[in-house]
N, C-alpha and C. Protein backbone atom coordinates (compact mmCIF):
# COMPACT_ATOMS: atom_id res chain seq x y z
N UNK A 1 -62.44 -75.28 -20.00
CA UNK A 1 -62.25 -74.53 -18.78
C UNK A 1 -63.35 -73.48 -18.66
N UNK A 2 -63.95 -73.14 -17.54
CA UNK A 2 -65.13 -72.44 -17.09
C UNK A 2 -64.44 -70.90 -17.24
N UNK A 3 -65.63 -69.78 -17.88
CA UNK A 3 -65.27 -68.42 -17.49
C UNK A 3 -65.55 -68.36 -16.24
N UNK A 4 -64.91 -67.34 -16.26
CA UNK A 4 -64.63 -66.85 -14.62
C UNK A 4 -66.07 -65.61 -14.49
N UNK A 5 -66.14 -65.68 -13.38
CA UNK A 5 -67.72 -64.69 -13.56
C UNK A 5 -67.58 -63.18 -13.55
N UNK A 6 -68.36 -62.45 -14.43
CA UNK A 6 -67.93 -60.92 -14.59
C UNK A 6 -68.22 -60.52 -13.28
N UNK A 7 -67.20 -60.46 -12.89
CA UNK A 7 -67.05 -59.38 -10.84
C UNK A 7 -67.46 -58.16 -11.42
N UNK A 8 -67.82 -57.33 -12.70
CA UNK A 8 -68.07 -55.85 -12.42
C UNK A 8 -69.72 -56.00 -11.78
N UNK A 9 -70.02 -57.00 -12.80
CA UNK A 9 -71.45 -57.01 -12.51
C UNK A 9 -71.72 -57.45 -11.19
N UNK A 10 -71.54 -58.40 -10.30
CA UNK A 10 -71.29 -58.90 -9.05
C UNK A 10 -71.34 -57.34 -8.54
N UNK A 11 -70.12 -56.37 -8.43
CA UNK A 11 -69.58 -55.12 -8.10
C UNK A 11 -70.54 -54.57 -7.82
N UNK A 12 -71.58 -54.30 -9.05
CA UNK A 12 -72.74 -53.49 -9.00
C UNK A 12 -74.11 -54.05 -8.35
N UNK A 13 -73.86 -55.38 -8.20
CA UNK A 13 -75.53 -56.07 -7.82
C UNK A 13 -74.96 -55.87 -6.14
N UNK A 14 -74.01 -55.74 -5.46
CA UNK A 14 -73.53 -55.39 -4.39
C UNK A 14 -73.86 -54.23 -3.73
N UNK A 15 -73.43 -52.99 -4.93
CA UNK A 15 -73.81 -52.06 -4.21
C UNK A 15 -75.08 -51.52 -4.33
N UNK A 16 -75.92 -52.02 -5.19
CA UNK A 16 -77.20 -51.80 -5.54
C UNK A 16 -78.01 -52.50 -4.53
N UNK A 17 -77.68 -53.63 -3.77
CA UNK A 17 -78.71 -54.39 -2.61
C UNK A 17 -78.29 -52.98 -1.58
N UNK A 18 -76.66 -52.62 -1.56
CA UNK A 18 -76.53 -51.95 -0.32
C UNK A 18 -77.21 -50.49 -0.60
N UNK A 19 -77.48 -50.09 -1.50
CA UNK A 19 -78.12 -48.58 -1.51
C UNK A 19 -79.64 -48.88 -1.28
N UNK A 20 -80.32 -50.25 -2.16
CA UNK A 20 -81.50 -49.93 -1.41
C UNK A 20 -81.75 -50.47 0.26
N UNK A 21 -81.14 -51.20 0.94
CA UNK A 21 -81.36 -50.90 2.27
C UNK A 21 -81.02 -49.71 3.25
N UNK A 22 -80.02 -49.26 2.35
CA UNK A 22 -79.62 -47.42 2.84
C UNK A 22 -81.25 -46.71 2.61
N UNK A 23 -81.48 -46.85 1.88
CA UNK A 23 -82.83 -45.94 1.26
C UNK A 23 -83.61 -46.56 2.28
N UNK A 24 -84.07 -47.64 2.27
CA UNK A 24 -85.34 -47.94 3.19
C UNK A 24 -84.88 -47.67 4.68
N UNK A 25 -83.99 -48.29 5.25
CA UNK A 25 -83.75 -47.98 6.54
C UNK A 25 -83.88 -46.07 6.68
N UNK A 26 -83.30 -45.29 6.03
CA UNK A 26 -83.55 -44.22 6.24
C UNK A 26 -85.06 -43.60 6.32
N UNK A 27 -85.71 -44.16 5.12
CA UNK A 27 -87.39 -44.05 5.11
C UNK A 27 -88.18 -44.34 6.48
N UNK A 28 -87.54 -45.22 7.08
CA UNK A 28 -88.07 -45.97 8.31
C UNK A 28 -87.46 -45.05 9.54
N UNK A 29 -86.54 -44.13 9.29
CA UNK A 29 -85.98 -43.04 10.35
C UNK A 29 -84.94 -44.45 11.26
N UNK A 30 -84.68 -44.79 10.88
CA UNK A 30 -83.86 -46.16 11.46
C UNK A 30 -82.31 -46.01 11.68
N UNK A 31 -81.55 -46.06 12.77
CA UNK A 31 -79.75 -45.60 12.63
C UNK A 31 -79.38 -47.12 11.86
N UNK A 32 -78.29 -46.95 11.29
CA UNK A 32 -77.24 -48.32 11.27
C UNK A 32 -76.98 -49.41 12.53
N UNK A 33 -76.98 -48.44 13.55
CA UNK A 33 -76.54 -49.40 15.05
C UNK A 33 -78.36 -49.96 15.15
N UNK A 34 -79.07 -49.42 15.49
CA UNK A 34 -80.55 -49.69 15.74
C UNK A 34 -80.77 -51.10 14.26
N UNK A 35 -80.82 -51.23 13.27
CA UNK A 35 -80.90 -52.22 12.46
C UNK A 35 -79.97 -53.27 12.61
N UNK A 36 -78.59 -52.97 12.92
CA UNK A 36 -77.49 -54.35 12.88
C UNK A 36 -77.60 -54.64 14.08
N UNK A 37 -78.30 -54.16 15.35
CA UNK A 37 -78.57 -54.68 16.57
C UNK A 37 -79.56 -55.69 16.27
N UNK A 38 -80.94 -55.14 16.01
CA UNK A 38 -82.20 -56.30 15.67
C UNK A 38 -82.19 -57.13 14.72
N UNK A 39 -81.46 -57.02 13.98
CA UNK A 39 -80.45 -58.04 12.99
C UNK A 39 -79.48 -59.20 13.18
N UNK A 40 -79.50 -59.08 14.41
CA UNK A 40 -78.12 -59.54 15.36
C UNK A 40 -76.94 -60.30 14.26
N UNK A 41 -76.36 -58.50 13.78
CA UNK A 41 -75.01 -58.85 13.21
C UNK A 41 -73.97 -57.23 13.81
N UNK A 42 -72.93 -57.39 13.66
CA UNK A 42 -72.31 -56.11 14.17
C UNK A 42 -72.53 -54.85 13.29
N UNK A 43 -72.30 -53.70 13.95
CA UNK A 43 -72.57 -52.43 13.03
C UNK A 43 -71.58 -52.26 11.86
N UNK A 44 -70.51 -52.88 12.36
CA UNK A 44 -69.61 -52.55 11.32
C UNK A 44 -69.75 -53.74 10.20
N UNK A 45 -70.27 -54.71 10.28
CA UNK A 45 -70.98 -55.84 9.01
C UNK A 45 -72.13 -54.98 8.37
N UNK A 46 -72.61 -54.70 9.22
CA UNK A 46 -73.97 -53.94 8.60
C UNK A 46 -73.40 -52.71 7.92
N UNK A 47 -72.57 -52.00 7.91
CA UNK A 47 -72.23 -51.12 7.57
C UNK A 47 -71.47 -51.12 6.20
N UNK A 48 -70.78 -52.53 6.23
CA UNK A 48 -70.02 -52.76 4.80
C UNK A 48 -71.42 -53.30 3.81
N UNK A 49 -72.41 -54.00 4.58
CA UNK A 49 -73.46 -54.05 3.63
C UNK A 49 -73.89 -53.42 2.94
N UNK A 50 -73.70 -52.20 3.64
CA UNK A 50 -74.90 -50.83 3.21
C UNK A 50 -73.61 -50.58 1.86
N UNK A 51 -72.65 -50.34 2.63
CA UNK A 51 -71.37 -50.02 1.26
C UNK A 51 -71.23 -50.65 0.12
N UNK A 52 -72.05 -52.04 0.34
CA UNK A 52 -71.68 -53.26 -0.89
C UNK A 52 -70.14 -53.81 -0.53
N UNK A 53 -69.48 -53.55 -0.02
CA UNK A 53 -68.03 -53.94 0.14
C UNK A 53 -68.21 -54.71 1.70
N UNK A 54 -66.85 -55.85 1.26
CA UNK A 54 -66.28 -56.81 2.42
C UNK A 54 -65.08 -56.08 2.82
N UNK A 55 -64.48 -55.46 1.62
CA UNK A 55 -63.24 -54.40 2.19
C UNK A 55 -63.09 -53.72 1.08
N UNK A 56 -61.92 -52.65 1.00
CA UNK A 56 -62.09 -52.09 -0.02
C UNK A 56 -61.60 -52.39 -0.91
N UNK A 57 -62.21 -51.71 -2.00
CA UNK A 57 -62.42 -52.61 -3.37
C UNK A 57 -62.95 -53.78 -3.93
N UNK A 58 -63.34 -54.57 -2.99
CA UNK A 58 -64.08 -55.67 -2.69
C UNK A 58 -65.47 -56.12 -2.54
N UNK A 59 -66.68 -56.41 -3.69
CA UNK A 59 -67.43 -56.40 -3.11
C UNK A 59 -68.28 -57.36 -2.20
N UNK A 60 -69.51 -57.02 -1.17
CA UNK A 60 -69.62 -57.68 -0.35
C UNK A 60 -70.61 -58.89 -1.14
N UNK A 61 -70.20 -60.17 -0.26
CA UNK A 61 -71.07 -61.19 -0.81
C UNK A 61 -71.65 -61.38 0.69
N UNK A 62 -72.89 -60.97 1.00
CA UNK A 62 -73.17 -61.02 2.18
C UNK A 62 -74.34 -62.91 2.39
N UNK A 63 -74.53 -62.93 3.51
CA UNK A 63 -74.87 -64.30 3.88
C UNK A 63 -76.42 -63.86 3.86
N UNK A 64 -76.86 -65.09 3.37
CA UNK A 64 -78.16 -65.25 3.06
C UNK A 64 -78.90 -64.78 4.25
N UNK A 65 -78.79 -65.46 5.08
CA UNK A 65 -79.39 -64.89 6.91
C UNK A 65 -79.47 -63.66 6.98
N UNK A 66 -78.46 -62.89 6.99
CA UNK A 66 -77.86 -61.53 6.96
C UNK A 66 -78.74 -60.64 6.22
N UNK A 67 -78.89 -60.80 5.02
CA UNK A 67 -80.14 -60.17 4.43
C UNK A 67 -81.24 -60.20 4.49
N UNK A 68 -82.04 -61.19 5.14
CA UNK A 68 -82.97 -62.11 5.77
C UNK A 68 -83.07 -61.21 6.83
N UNK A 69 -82.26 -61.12 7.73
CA UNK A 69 -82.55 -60.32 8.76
C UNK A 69 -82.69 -59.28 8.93
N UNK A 70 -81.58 -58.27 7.73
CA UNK A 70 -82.15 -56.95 7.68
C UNK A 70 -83.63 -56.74 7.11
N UNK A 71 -83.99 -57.99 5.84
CA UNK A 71 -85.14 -57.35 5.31
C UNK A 71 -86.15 -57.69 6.52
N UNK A 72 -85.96 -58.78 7.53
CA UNK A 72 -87.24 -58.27 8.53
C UNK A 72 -87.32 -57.37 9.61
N UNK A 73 -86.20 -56.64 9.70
CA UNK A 73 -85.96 -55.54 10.50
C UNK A 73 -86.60 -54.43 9.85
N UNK A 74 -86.18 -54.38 8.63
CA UNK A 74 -86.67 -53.29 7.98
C UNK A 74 -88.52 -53.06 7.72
N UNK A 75 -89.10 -54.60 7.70
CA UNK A 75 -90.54 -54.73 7.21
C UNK A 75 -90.23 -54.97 5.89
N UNK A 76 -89.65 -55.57 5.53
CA UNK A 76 -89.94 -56.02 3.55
C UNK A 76 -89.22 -57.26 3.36
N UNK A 77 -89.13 -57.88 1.99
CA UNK A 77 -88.84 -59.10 1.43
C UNK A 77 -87.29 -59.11 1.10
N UNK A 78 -86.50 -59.77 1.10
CA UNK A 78 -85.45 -60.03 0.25
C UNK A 78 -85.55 -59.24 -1.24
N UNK A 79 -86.69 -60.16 -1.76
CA UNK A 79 -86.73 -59.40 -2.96
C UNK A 79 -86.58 -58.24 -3.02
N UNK A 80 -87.44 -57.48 -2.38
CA UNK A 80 -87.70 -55.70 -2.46
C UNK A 80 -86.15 -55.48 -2.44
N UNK A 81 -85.02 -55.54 -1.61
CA UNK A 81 -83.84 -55.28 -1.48
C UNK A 81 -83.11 -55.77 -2.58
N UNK A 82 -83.18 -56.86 -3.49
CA UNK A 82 -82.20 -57.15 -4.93
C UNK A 82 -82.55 -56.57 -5.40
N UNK A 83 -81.34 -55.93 -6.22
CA UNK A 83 -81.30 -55.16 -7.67
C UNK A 83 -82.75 -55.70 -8.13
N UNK A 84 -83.16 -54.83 -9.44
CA UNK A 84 -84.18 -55.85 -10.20
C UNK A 84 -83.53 -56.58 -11.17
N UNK A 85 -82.51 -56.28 -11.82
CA UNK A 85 -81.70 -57.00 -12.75
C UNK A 85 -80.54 -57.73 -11.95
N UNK A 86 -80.92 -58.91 -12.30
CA UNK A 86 -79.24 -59.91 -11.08
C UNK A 86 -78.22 -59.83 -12.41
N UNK A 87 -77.03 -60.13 -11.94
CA UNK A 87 -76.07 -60.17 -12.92
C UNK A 87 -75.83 -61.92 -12.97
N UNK A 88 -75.47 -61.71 -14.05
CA UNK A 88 -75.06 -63.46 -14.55
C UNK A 88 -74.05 -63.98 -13.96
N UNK A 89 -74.62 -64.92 -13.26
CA UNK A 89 -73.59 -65.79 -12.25
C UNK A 89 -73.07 -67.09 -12.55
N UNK A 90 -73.85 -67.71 -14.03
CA UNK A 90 -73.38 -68.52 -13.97
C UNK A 90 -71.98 -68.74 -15.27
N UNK A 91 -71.19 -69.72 -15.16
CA UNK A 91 -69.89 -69.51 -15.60
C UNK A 91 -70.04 -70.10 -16.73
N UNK A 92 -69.84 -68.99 -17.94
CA UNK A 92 -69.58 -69.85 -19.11
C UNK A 92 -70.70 -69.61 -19.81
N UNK A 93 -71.76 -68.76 -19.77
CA UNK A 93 -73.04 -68.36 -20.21
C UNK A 93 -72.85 -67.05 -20.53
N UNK A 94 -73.44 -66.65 -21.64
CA UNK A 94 -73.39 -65.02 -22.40
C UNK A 94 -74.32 -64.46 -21.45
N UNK A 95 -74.12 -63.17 -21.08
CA UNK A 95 -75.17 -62.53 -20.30
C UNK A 95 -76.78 -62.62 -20.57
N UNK A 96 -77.45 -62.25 -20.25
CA UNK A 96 -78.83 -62.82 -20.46
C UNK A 96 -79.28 -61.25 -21.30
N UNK A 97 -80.36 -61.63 -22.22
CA UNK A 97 -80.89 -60.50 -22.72
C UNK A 97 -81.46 -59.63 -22.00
């Protein structure tokens, strides 16, 4: 039977994508409504992004597009926005060194 995947780490690679698009959008003098508009997703999606959460306590697993779109709203890559360390996703594997 497969482990189940450590959600703390998930938890944290969540809110770590959502703080650095908090950081850059602010760098850019940019509102929340002004980015999830040219993003074309709602403010309040965009807003749980920024939180890392789908609801509370929950964190957000946001859609590939979705991040895609903020990072070209913003001017940068996907990458620039992931954590630099991903957490181990796959099931049944010791965390990575």
């Amino acid at each position: 039977m497969a482990k189940r995947r450590p959600e703390q780490a998930w938890d944290r690679c969540a809110r770590e994508l959502g703080m650095n698009i908090q950081r850059l959008r602010a760098a850019r003098g940019l509102s929340q409504e002004n980015v999830a508009y040219a993003a074309g997703i709602s403010r309040y999606t965009f807003q749980k992004l920024e939180k890392g959460e789908s609801a509370p306590n929950r964190a957000a697993n946001p859609s590939l597009r979705n991040v895609m779109a903020v990072a070209q709203v913003l001017g940068t890559t996907v990458d620039a926005l992931l954590p630099e360390e991903w957490p181990e996703l796959r099931s049944g594997l010791p965390p990575r060194p």
